[in-house]
N, C-alpha and C. Protein backbone atom coordinates (compact mmCIF):
# COMPACT_ATOMS: atom_id res chain seq x y z
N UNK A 1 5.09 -30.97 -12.28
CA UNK A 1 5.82 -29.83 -11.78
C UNK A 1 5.03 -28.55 -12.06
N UNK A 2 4.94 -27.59 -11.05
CA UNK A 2 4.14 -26.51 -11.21
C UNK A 2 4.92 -24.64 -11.90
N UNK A 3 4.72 -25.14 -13.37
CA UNK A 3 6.07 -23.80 -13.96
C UNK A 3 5.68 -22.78 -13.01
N UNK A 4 4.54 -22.29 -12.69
CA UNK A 4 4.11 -20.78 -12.23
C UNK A 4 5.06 -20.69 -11.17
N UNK A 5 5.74 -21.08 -10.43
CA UNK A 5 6.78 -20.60 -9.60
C UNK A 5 7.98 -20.91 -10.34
N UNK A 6 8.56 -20.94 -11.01
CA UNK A 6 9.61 -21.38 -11.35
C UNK A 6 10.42 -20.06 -11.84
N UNK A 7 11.58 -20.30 -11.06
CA UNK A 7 12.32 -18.90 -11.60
C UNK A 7 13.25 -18.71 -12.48
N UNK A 8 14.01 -19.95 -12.54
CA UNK A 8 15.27 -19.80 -12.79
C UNK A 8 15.64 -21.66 -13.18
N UNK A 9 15.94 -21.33 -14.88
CA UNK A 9 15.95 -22.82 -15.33
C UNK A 9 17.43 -23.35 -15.67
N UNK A 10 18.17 -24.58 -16.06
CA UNK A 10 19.36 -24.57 -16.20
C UNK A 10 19.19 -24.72 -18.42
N UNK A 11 18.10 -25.18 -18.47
CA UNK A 11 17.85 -24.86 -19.97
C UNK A 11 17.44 -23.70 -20.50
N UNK A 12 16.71 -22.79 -20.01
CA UNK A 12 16.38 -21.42 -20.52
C UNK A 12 17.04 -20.59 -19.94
N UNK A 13 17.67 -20.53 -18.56
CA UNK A 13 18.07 -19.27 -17.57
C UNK A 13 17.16 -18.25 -16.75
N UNK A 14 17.40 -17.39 -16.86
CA UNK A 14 16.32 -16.25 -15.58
C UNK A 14 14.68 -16.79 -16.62
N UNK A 15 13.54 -16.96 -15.76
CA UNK A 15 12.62 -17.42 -16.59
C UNK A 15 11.85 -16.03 -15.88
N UNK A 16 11.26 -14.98 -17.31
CA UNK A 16 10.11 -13.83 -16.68
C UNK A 16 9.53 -14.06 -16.30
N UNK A 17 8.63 -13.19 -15.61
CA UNK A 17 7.33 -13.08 -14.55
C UNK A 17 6.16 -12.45 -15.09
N UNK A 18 4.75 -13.12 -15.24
CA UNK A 18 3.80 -12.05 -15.64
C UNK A 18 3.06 -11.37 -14.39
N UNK A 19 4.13 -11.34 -13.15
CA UNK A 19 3.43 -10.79 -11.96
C UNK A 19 3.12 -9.36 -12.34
N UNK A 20 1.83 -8.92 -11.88
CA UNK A 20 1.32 -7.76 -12.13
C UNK A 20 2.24 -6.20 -11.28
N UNK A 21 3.00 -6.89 -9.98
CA UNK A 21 3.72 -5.68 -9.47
C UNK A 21 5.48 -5.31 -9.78
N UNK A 22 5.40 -6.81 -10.61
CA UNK A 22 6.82 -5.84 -11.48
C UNK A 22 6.48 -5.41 -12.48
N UNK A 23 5.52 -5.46 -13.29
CA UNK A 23 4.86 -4.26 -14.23
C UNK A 23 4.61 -3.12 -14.06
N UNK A 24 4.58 -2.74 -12.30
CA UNK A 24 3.85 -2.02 -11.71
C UNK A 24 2.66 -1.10 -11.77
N UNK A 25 2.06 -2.43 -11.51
CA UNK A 25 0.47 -2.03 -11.52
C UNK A 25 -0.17 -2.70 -9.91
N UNK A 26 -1.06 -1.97 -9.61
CA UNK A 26 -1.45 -2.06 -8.42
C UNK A 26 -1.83 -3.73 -8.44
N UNK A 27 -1.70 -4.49 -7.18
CA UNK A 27 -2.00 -5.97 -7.15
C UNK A 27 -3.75 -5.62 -7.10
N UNK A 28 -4.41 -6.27 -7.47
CA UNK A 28 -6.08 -6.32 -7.32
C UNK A 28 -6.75 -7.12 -5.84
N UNK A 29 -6.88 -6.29 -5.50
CA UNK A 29 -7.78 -6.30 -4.14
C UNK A 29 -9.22 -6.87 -4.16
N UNK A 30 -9.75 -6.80 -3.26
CA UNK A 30 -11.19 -7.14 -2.49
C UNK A 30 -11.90 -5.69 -2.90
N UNK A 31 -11.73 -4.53 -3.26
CA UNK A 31 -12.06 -3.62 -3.44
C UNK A 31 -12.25 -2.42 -1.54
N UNK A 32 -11.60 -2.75 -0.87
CA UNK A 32 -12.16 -2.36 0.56
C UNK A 32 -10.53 -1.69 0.78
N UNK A 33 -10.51 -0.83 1.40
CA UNK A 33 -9.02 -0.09 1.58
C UNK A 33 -8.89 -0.29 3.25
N UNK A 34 -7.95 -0.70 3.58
CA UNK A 34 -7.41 -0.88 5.46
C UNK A 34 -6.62 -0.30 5.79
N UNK A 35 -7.32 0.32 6.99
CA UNK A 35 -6.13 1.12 7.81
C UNK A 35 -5.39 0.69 8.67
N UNK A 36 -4.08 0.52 8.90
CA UNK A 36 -3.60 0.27 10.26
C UNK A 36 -2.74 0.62 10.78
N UNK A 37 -2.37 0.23 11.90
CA UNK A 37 -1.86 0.99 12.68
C UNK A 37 -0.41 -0.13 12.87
N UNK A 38 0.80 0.32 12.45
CA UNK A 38 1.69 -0.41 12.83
C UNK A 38 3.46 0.04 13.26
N UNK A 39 3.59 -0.26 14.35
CA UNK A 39 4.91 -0.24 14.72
C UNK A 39 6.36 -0.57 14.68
N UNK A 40 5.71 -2.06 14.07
CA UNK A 40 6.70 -3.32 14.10
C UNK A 40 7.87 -2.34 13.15
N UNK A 41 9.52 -2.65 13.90
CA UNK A 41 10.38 -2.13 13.49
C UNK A 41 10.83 -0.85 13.20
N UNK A 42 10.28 -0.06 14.38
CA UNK A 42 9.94 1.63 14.40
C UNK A 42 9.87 1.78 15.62
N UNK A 43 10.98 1.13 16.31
CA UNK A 43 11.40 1.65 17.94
C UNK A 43 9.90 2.25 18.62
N UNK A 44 8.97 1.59 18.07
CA UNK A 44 7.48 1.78 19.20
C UNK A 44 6.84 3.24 18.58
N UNK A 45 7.68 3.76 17.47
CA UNK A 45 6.77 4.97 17.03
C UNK A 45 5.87 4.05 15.79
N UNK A 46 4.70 5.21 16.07
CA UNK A 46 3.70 4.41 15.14
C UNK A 46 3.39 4.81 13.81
N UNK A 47 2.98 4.07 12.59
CA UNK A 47 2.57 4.61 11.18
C UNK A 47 1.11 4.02 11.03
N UNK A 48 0.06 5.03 10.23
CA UNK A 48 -0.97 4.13 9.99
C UNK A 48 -0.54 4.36 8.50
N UNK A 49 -0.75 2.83 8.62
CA UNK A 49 -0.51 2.42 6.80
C UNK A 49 -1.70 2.17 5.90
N UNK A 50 -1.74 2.50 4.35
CA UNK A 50 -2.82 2.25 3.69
C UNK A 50 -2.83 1.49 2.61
N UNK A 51 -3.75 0.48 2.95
CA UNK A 51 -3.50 -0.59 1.52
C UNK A 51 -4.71 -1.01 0.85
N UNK A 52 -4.95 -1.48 -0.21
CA UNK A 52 -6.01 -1.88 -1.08
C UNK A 52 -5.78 -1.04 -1.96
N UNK A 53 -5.46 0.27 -2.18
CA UNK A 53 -5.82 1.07 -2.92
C UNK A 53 -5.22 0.84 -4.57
N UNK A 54 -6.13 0.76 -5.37
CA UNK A 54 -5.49 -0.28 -6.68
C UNK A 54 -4.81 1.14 -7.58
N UNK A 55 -4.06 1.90 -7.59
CA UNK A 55 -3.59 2.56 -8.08
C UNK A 55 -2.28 2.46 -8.38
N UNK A 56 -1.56 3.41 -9.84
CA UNK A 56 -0.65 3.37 -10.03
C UNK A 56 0.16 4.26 -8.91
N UNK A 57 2.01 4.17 -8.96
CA UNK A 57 3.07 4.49 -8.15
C UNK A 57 3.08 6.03 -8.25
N UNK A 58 2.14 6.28 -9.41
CA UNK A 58 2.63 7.96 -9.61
C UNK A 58 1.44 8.35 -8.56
N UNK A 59 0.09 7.78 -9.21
CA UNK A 59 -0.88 8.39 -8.35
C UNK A 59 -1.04 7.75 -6.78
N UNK A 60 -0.25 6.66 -6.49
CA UNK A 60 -0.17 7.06 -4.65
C UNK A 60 0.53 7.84 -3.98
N UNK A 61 1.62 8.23 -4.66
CA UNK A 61 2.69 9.80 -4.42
C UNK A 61 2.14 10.46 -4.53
N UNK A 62 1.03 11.06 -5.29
CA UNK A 62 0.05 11.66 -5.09
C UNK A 62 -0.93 11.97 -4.10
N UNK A 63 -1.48 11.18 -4.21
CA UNK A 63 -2.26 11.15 -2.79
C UNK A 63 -1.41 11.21 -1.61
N UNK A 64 -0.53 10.45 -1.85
CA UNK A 64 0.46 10.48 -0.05
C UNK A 64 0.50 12.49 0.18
N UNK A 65 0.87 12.61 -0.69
CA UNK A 65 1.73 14.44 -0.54
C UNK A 65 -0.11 14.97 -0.24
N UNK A 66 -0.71 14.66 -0.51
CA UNK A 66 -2.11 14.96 -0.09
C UNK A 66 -2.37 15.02 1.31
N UNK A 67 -2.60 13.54 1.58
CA UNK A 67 -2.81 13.39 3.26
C UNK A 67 -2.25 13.85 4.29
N UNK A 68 -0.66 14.15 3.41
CA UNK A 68 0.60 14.57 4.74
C UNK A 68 -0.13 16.32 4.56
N UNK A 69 -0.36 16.42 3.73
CA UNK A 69 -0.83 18.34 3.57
C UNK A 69 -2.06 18.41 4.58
N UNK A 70 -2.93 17.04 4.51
CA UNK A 70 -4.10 17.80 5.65
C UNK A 70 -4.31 16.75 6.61
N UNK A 71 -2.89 16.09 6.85
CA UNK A 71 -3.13 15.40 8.42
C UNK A 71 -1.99 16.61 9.11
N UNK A 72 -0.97 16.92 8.32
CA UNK A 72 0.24 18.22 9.46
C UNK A 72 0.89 17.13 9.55
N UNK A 73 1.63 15.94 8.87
CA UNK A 73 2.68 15.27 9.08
C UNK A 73 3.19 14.45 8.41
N UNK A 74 4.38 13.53 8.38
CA UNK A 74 4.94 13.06 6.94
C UNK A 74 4.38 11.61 6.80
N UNK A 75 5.37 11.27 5.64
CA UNK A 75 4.63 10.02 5.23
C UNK A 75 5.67 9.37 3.97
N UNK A 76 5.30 8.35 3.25
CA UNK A 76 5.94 7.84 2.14
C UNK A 76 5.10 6.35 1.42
N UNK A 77 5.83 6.69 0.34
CA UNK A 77 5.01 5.16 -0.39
C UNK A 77 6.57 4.07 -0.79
N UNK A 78 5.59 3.30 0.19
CA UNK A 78 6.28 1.72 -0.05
C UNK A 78 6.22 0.83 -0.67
N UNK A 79 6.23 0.20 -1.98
CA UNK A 79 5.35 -0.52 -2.50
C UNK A 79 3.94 -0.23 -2.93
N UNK A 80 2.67 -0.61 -2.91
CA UNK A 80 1.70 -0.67 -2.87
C UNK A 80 1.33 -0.01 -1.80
N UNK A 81 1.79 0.86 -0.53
CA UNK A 81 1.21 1.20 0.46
C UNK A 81 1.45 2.54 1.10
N UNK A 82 0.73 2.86 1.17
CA UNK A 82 0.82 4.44 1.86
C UNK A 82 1.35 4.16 3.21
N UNK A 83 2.44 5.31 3.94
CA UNK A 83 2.60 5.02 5.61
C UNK A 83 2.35 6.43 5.79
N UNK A 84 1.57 7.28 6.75
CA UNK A 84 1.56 8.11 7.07
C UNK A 84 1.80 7.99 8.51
N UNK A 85 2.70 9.02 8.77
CA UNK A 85 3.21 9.38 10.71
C UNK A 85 1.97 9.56 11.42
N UNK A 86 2.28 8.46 12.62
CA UNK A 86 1.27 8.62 13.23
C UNK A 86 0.09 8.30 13.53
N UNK A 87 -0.67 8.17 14.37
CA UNK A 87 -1.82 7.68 14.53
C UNK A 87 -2.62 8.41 13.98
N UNK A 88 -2.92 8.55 12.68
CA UNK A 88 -4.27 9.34 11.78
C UNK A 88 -5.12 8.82 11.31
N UNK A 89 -5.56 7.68 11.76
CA UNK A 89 -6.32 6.67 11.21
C UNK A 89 -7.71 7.29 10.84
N UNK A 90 -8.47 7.83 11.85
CA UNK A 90 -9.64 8.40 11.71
C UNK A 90 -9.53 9.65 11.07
N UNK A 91 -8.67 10.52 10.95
CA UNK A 91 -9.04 11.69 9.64
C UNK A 91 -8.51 11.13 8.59
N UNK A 92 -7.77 9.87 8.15
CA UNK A 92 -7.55 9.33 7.01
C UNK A 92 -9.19 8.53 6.67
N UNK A 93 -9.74 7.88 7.29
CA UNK A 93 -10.83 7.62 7.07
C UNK A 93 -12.39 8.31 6.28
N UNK A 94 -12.29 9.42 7.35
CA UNK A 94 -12.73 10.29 6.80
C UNK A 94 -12.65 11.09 5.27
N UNK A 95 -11.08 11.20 5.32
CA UNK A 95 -11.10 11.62 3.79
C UNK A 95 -11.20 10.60 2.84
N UNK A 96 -10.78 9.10 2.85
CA UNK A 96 -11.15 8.50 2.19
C UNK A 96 -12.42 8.20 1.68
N UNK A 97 -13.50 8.29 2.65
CA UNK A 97 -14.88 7.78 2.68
C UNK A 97 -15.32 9.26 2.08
N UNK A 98 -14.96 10.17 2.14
CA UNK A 98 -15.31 11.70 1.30
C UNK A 98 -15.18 11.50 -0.22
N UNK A 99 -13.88 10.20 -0.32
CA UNK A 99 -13.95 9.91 -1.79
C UNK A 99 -13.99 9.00 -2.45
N UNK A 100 -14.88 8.34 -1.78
CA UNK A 100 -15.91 7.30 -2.17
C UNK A 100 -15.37 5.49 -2.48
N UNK A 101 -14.11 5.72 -1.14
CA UNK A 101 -13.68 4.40 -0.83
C UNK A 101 -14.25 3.48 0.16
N UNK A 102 -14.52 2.48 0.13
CA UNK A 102 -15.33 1.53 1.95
C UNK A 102 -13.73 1.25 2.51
N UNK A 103 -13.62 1.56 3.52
CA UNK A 103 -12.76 1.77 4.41
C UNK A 103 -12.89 0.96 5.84
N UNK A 104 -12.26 0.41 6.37
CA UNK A 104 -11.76 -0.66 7.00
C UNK A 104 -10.71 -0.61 8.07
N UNK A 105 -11.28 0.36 9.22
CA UNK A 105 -10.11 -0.02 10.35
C UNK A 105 -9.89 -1.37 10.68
N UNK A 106 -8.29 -1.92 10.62
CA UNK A 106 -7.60 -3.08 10.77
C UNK A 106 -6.77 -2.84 11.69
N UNK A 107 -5.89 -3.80 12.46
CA UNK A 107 -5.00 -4.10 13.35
C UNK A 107 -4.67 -2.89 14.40
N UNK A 108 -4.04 -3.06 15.40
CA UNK A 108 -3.44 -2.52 16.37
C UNK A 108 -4.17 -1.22 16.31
């Protein structure tokens, strides 16, 4: 039997997790950050979303209130992921690669 999934025992009860994102700490990546472009469940308006980025929850609120200041539009952090309004893929790129991330247009 494989414990690493195991959640919930009738001899111990709720069994913890040493998953790294309920600690909240960024999951560890490939080191490469992706942009994309996605709609799904947003009545056809679009977000480019940003992921890889191995940082803590304080410092992607950070950065988010950043990008929305010099793309001119909003945004939020989901999890692990930046969504900024809109198709900004390429001046998000740009500023990323200004700070010394490899960057990765992905999907749609």
């Amino acid at each position: 039997m494989n414990d690493s999934r195991l959640v919930y025992s009738t001899d111990l009860g709720r069994i913890k997790t040493n998953d790294s994102q309920a600690k909240g700490q960024a999951p560890k990546g490939d080191g490469i950050v992706r942009l994309k472009r996605v709609t799904k469940g947003r009545k056809g308006k679009g977000v480019s979303t940003i992921e890889g980025l191995e940082m803590t929850p304080s410092e992607l609120k950070a950065l988010c209130s950043e990008f929305k200041k010099q793309c001119g539009c909003g945004g939020s952090v989901k999890g692990f992921i930046i969504e900024i309004q809109g198709d900004v893929r390429e001046k998000l790129k740009s500023i990323l690669e200004n700070r010394g991330f490899k960057v990765k247009l992905a999907g749609g």
